[in-house]
N, C-alpha and C. Protein backbone atom coordinates (compact mmCIF):
# COMPACT_ATOMS: atom_id res chain seq x y z
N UNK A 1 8.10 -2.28 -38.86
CA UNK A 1 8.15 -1.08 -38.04
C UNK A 1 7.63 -1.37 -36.64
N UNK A 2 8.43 -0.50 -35.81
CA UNK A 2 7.60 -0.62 -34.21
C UNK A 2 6.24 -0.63 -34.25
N UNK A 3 5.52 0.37 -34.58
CA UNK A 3 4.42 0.80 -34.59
C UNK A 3 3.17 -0.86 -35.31
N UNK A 4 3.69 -1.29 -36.23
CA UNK A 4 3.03 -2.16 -36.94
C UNK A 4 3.02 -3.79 -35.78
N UNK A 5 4.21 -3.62 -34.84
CA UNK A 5 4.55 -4.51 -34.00
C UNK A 5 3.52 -4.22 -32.85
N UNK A 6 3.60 -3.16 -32.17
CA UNK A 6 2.77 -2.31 -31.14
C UNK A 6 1.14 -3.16 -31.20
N UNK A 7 0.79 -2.58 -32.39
CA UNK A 7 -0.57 -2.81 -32.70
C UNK A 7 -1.10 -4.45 -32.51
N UNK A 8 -0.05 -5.45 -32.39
CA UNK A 8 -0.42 -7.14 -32.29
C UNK A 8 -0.15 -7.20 -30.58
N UNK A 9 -0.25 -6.13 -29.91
CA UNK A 9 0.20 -6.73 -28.26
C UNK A 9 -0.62 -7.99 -27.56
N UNK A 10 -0.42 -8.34 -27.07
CA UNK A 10 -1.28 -9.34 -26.00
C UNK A 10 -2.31 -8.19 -24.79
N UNK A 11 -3.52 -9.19 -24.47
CA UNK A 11 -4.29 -7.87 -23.94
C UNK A 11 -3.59 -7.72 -22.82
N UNK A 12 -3.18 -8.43 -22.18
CA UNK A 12 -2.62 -8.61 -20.45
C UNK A 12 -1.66 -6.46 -20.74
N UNK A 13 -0.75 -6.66 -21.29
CA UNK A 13 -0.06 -5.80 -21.55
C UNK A 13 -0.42 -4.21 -21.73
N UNK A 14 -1.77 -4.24 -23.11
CA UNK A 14 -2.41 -3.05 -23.03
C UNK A 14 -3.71 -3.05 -22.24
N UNK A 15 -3.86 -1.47 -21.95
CA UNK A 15 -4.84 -1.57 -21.22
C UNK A 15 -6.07 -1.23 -22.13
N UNK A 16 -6.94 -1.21 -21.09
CA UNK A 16 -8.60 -1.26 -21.80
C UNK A 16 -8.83 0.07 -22.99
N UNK A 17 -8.38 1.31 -22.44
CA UNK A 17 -8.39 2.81 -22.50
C UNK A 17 -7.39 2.71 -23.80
N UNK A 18 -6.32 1.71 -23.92
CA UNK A 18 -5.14 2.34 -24.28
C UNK A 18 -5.54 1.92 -26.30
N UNK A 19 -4.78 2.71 -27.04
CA UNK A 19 -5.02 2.53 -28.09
C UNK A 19 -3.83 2.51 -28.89
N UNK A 20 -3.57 1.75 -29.96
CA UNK A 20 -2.05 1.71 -30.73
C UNK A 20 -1.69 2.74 -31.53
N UNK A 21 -1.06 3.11 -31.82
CA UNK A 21 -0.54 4.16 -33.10
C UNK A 21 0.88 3.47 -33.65
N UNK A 22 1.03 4.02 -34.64
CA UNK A 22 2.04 3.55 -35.84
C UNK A 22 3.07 4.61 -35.31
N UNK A 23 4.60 3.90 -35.42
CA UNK A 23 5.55 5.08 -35.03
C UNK A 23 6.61 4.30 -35.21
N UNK A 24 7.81 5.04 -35.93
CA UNK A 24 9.06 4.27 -36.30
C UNK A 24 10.05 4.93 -35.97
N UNK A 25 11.10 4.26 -34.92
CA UNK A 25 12.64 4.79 -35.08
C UNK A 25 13.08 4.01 -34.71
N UNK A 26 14.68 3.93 -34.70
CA UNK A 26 15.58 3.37 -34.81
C UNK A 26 16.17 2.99 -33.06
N UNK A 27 16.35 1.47 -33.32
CA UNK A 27 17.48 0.95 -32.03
C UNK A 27 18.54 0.05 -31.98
N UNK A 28 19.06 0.31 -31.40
CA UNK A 28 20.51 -0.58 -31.57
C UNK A 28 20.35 -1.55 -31.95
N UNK A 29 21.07 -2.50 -32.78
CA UNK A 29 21.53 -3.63 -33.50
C UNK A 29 21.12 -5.23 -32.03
N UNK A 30 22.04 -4.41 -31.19
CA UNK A 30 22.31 -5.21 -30.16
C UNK A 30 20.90 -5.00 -29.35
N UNK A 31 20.16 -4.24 -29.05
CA UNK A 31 19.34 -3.87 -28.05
C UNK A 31 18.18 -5.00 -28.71
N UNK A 32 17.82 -4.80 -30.13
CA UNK A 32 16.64 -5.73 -30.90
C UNK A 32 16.81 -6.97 -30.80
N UNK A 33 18.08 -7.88 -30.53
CA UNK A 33 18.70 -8.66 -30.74
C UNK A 33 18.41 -9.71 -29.66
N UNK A 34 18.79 -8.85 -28.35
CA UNK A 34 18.48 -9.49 -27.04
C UNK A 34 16.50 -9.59 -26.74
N UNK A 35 15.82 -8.72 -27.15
CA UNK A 35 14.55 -8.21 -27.47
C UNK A 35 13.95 -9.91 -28.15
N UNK A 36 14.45 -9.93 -29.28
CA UNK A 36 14.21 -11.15 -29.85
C UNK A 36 14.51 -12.62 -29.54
N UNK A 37 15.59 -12.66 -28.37
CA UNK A 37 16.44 -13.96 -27.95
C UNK A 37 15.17 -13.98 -26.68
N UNK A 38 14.65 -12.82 -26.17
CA UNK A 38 13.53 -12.58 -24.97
C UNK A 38 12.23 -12.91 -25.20
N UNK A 39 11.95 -12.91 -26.25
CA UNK A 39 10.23 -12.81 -27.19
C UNK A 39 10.47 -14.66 -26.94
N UNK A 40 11.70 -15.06 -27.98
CA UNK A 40 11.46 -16.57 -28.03
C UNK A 40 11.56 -17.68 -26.55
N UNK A 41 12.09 -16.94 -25.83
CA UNK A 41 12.30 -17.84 -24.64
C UNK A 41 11.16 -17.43 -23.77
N UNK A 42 10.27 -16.46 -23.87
CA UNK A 42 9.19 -16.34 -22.97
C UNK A 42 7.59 -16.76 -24.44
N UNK A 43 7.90 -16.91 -25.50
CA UNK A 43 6.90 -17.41 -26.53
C UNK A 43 5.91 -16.20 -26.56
N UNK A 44 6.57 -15.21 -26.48
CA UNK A 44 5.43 -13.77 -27.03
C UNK A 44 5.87 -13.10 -28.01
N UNK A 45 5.35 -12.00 -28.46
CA UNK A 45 6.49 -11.38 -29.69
C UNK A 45 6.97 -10.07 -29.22
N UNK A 46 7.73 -9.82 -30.05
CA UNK A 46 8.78 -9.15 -30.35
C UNK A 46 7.95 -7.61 -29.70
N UNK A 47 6.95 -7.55 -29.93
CA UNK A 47 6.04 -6.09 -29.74
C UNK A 47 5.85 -5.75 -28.33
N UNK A 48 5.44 -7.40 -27.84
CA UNK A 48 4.58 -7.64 -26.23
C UNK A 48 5.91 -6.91 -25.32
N UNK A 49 7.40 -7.28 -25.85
CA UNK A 49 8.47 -6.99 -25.24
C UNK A 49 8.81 -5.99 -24.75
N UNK A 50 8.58 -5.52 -25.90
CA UNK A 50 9.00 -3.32 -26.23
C UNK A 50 8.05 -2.90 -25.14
N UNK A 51 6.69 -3.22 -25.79
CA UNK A 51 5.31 -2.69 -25.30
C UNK A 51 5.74 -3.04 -23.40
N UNK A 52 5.61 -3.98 -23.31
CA UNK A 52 5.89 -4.10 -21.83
C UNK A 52 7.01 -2.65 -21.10
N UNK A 53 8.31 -2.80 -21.94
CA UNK A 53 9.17 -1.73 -21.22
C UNK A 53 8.85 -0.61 -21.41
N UNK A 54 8.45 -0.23 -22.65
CA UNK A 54 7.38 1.26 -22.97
C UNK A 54 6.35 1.37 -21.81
N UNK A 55 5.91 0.72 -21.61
CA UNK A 55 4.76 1.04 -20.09
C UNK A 55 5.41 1.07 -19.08
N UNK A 56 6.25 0.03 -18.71
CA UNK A 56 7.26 0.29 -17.46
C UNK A 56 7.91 1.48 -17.62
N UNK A 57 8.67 2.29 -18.13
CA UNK A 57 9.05 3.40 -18.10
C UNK A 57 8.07 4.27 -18.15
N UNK A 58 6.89 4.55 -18.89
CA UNK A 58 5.98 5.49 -19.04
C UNK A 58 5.18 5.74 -17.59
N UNK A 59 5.00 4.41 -17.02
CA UNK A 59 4.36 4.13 -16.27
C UNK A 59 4.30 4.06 -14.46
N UNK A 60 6.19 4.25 -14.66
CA UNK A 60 7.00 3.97 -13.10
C UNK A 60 8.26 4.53 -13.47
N UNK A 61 9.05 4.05 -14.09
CA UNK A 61 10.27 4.38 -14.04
C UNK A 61 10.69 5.53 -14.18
N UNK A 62 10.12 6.06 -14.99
CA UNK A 62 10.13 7.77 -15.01
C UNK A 62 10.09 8.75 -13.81
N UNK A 63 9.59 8.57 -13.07
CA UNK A 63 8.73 9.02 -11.70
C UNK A 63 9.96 8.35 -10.76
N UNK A 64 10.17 7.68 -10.87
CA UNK A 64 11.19 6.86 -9.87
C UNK A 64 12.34 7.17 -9.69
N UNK A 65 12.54 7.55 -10.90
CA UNK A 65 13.96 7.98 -11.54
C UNK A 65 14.54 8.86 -10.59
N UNK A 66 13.62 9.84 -10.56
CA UNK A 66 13.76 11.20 -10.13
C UNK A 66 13.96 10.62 -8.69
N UNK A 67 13.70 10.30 -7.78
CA UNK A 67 13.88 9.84 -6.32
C UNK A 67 14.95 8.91 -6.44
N UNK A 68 15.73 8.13 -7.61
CA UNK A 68 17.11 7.68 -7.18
C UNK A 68 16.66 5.95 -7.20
N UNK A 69 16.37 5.38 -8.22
CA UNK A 69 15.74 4.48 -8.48
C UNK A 69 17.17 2.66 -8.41
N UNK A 70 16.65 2.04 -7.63
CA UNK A 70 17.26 1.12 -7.49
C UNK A 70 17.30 -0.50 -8.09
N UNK A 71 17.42 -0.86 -8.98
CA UNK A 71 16.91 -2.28 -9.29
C UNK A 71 18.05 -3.41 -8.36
N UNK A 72 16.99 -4.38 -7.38
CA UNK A 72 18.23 -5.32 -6.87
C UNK A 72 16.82 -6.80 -6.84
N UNK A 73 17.21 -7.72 -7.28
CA UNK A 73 16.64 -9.10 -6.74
C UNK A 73 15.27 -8.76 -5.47
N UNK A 74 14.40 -9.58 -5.61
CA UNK A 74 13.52 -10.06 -5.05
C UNK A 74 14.53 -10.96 -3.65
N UNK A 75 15.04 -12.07 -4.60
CA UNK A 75 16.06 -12.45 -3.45
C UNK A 75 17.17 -11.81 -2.29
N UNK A 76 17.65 -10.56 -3.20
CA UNK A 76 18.30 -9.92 -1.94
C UNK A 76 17.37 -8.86 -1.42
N UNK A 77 16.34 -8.17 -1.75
CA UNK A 77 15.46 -7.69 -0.94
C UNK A 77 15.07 -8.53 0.38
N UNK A 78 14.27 -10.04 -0.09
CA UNK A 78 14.52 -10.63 1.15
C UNK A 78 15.13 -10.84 1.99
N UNK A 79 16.73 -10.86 1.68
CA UNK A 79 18.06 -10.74 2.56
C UNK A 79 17.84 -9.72 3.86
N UNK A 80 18.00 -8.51 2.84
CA UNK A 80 17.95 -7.54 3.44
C UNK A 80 16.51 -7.25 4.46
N UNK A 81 15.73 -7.74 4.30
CA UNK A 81 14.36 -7.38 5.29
C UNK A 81 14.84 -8.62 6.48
N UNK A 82 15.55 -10.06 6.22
CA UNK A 82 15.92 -10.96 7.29
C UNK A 82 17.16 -10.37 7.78
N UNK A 83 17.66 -9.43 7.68
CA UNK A 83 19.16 -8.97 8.67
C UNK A 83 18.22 -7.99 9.52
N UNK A 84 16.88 -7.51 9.61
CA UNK A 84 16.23 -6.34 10.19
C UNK A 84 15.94 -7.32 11.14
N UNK A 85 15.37 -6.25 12.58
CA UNK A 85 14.67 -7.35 13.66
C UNK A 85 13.43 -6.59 13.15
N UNK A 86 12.53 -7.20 13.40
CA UNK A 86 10.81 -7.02 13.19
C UNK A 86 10.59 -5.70 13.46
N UNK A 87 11.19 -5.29 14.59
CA UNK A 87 10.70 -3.56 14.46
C UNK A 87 10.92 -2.70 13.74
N UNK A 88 12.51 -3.24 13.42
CA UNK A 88 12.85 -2.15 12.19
C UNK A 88 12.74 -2.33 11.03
N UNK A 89 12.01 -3.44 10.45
CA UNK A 89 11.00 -3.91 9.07
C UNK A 89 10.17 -3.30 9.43
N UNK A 90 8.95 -3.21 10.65
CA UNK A 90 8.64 -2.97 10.74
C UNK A 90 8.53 -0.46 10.68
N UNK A 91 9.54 -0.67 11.06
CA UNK A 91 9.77 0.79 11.35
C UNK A 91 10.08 1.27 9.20
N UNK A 92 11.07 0.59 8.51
CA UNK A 92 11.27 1.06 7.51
C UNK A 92 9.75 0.77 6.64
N UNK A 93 9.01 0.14 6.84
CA UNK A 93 8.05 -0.32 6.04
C UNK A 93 7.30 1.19 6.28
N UNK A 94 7.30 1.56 7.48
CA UNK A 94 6.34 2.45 7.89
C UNK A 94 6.36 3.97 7.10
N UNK A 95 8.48 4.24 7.11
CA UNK A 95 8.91 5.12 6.37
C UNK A 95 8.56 5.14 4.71
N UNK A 96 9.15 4.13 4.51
CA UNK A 96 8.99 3.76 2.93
C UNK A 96 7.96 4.39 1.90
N UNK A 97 6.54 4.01 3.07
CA UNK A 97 5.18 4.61 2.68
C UNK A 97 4.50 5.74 3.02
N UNK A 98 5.56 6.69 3.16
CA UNK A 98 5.12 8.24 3.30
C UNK A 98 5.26 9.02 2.14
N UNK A 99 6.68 9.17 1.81
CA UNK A 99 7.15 10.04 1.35
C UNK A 99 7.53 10.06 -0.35
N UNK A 100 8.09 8.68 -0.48
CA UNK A 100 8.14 8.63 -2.02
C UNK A 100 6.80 8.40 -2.92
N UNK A 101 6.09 7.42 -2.48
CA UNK A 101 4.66 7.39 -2.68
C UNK A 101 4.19 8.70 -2.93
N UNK A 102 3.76 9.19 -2.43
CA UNK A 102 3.15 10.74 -2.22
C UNK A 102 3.91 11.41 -3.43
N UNK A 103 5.42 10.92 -3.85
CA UNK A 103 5.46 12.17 -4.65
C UNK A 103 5.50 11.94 -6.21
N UNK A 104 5.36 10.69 -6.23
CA UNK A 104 5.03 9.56 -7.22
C UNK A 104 4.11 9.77 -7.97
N UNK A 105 2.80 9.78 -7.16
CA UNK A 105 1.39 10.17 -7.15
C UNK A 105 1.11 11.58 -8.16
N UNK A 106 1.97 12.46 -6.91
CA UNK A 106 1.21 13.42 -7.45
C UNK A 106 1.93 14.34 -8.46
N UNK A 107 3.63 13.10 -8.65
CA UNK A 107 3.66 13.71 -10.13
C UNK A 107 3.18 12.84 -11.59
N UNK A 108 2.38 12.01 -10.93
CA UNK A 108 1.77 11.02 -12.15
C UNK A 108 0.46 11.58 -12.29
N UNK A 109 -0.27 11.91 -11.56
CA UNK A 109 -1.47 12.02 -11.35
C UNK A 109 -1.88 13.55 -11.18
N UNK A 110 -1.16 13.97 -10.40
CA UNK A 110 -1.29 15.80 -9.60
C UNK A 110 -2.17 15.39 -8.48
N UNK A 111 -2.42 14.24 -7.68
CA UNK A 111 -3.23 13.75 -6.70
C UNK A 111 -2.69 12.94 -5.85
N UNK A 112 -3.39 12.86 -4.89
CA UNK A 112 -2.97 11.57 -3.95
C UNK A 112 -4.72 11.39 -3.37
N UNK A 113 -5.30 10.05 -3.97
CA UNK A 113 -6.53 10.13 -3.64
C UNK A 113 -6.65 8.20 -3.50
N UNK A 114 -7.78 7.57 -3.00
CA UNK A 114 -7.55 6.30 -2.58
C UNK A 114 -7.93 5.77 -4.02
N UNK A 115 -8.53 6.66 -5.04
CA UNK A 115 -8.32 5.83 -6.67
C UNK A 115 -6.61 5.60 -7.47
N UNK A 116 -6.04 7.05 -6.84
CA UNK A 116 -4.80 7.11 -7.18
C UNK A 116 -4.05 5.92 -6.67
N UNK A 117 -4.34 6.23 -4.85
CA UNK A 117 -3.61 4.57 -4.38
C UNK A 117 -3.75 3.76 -5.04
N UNK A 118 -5.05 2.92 -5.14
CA UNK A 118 -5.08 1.64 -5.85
C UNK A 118 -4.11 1.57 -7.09
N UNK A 119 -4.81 2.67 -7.93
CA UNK A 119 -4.17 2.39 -9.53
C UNK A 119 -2.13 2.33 -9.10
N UNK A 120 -1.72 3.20 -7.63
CA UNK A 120 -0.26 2.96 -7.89
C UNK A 120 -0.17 1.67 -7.82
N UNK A 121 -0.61 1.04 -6.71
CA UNK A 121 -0.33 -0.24 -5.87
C UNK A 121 -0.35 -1.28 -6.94
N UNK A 122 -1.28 -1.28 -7.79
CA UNK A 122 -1.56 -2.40 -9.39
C UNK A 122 0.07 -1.63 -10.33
N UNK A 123 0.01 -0.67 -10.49
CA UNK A 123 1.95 -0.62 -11.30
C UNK A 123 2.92 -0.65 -10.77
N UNK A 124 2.79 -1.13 -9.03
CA UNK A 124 4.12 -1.16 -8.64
C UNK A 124 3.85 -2.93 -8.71
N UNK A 125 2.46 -3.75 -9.02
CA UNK A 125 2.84 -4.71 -8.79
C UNK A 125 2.90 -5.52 -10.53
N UNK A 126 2.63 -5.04 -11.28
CA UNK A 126 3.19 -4.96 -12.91
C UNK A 126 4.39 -4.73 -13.43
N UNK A 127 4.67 -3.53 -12.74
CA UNK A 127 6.14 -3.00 -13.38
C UNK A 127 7.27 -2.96 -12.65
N UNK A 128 6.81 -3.06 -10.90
CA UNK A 128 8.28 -3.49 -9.92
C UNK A 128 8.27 -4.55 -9.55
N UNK A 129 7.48 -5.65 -9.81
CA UNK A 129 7.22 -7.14 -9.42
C UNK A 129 7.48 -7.45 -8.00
N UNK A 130 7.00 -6.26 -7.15
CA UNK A 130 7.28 -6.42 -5.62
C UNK A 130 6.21 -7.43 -5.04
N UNK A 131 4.98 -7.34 -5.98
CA UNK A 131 3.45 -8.47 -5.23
C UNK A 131 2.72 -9.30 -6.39
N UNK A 132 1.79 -9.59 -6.38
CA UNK A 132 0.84 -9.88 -7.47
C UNK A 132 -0.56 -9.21 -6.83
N UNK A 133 -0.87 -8.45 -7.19
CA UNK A 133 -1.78 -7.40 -7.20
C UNK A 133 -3.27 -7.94 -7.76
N UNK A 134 -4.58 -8.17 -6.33
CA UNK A 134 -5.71 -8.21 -6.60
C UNK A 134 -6.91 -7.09 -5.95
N UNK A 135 -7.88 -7.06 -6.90
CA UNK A 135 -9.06 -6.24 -6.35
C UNK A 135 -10.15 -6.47 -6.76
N UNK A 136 -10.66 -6.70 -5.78
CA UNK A 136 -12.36 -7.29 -5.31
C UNK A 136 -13.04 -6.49 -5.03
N UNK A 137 -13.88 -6.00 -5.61
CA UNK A 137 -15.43 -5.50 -5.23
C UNK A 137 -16.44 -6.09 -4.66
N UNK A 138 -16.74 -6.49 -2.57
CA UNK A 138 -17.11 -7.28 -2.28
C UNK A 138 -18.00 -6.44 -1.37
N UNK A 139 -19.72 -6.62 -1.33
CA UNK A 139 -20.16 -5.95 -0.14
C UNK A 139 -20.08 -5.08 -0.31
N UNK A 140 -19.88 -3.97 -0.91
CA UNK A 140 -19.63 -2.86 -1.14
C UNK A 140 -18.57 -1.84 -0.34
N UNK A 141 -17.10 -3.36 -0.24
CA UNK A 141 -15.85 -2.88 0.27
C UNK A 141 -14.64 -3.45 -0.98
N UNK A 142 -13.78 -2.92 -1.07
CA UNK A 142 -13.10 -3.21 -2.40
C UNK A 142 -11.81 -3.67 -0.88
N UNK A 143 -11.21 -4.91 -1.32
CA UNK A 143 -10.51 -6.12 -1.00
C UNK A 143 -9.41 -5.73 -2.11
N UNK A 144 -8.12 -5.50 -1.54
CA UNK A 144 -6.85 -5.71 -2.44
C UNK A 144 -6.40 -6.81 -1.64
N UNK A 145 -5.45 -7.45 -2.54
CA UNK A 145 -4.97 -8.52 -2.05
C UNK A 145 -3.28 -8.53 -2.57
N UNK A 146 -2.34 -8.15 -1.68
CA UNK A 146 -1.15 -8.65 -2.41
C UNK A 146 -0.42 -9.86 -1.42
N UNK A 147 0.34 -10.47 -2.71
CA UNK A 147 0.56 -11.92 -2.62
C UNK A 147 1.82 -11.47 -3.07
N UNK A 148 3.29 -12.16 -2.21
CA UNK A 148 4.71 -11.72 -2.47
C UNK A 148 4.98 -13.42 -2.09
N UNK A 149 6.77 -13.11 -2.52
CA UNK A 149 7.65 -14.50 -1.70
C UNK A 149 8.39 -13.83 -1.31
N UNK A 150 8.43 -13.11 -0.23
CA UNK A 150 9.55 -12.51 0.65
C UNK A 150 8.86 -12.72 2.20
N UNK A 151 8.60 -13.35 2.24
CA UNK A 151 8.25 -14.49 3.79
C UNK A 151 7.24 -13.03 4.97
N UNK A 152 7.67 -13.36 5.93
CA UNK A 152 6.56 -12.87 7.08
C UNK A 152 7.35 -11.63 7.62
N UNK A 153 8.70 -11.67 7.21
CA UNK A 153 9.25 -9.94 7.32
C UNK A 153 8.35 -8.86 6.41
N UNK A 154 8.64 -9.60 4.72
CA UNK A 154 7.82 -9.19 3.31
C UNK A 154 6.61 -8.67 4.04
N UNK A 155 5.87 -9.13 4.59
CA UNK A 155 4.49 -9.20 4.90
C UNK A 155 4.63 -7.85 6.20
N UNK A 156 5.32 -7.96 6.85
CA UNK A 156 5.27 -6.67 7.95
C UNK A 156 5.83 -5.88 7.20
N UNK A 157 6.95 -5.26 6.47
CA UNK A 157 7.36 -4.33 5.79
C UNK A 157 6.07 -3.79 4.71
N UNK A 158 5.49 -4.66 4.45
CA UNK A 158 4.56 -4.66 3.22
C UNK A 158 2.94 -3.77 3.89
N UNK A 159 2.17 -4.52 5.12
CA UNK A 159 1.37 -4.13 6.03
C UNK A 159 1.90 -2.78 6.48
N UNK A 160 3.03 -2.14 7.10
CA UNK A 160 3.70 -1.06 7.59
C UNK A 160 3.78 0.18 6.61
N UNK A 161 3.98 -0.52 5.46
CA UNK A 161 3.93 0.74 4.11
C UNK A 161 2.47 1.01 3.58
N UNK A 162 1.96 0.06 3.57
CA UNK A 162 0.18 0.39 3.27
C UNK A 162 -0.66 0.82 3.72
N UNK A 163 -0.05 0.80 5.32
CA UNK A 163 -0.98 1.65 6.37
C UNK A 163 -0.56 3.46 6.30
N UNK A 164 1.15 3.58 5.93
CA UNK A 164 0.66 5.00 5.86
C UNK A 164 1.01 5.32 4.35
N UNK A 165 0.55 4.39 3.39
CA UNK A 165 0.49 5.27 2.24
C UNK A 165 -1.32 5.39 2.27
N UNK A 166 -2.14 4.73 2.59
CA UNK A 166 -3.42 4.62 2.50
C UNK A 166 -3.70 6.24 3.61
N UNK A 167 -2.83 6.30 4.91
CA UNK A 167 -3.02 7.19 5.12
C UNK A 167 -2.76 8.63 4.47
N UNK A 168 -1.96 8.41 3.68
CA UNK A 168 -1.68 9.73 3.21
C UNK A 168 -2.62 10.19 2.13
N UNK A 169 -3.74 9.62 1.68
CA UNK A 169 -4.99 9.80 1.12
C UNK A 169 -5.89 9.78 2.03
N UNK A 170 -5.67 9.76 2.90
CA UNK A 170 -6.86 9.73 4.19
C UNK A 170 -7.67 8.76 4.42
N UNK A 171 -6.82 7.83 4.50
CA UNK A 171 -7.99 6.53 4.68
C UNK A 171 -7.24 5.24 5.61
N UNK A 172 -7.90 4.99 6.47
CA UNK A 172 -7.57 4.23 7.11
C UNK A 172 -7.87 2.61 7.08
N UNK A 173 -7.60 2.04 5.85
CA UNK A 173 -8.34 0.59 5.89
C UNK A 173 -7.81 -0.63 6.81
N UNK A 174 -8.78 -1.37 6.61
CA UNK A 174 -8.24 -2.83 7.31
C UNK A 174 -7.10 -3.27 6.97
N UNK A 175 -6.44 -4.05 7.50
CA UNK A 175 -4.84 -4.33 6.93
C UNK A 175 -4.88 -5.94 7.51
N UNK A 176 -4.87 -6.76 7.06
CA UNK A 176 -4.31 -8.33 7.17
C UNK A 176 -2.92 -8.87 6.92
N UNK A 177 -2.60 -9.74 7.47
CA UNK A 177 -1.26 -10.11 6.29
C UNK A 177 -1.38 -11.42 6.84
N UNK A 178 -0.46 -12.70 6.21
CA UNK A 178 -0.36 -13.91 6.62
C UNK A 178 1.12 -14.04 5.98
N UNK A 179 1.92 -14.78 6.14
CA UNK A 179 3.55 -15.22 5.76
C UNK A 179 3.90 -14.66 4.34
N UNK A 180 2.95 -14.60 3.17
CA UNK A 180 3.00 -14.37 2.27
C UNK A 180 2.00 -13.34 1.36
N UNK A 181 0.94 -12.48 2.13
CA UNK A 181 0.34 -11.64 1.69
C UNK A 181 -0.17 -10.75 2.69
N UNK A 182 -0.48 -9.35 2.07
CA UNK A 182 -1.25 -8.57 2.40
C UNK A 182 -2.80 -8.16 2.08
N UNK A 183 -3.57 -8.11 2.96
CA UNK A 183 -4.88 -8.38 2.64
C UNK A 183 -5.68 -6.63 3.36
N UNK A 184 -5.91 -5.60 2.26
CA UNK A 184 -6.54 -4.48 2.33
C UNK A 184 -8.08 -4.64 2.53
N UNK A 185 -8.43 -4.11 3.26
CA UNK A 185 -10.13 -3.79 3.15
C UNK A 185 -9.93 -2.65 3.20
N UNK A 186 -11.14 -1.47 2.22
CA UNK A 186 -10.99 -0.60 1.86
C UNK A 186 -12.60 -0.12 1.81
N UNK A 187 -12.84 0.11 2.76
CA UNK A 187 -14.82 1.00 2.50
C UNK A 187 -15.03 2.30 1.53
N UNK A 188 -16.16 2.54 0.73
CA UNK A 188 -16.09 3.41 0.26
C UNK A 188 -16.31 4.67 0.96
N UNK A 189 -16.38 4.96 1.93
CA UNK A 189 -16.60 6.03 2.96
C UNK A 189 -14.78 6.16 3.45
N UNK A 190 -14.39 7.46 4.21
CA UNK A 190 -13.11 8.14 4.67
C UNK A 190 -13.52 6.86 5.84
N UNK A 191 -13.14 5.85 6.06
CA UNK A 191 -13.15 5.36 7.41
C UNK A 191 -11.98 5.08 8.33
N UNK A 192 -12.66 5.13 9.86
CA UNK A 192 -11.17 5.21 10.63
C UNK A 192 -11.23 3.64 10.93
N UNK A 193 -10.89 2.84 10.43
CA UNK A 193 -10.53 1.71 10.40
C UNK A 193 -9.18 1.00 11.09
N UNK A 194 -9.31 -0.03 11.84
CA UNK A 194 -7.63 0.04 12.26
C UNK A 194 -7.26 -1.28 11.96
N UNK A 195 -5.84 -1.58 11.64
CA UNK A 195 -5.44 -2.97 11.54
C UNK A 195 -5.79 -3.94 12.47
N UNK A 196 -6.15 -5.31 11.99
CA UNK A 196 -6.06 -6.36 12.60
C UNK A 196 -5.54 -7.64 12.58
């Protein structure tokens, strides 16, 4: 049964909070099939698989849906940010991080608060594989760190969306980037902080 599968996940997958339950129904012949050809070529099981897309949907896709949800390559994302000139990576990055964000939030949450930010910014980088998603508690400033391969456009589109989704919780943090990451400083105080 699913449920008996559920319960063996890998920890990476569940979270700390999260707890298993037993639950059985039925899926396509074909759907389990590919599920299982996936378990053996990545050496996890059969549960870690499900469990993974059960959180991705629970977790993002749901919410996404509703705004018109797109799946395309990492690789042609990059395409598409190298046909932009810098301003207008720059300019869409800026858009990007207003409006869908915000409504993401606050139909996951009923909030838009800089705990909410963080926790989105860690499932968009789990379940949309746009970064690899870190956070540091340093000094008593919390340090995100995202790390992409979509080059130094990636990185201004990426810097451009974080500055006003952070604003739209009211917070103005530090913003870094280098060819391949974005680097947040984040004070625990509302601070007016500006990129550098």
């Amino acid at each position: 049964m699913l449920g008996d599968l559920v319960s063996r996940l890998a920890p990476r997958v569940t979270r700390k909070t999260d707890k298993t339950v037993t639950h059985s129904f039925r899926i396509s012949e074909e759907a389990l099939k590919a599920i299982e050809d996936e378990s053996k070529r990545q050496n996890v099981s059969v549960a870690t698989i499900i469990n993974q897309q059960l959180l991705s949907y629970a977790e993002l896709e749901r919410f996404v849906r509703r705004l018109g949800l797109i799946k395309i390559s990492s690789a042609t994302f990059q395409r598409l940010l190298e046909a932009g000139s810098i301003e207008n990576v720059a300019k869409a990055g800026s858009e990007a991080g207003i409006d869908s964000p915000s409504s993401i939030m606050l139909a996951k949450y009923g909030e838009q608060t800089l705990g909410t930010t963080m926790d989105y910014l860690e499932i968009l980088s789990e379940f949309a594989n746009l970064f690899e998603f870190s956070r540091v508690e340093q000094g008593g400033k919390t340090i995100i760190t995202l790390i992409h391969r979509l080059g130094p456009k990636g990185s201004i589109f990426f810097a451009n969306y974080m500055k006003n989704l952070f604003r739209s919780a009211e917070y103005s943090p530090k913003i870094a980037s280098t060819d391949h990451s974005v680097i947040i400083e984040v004070s625990p105080q509302r601070d007016k902080g500006s990129s550098y």
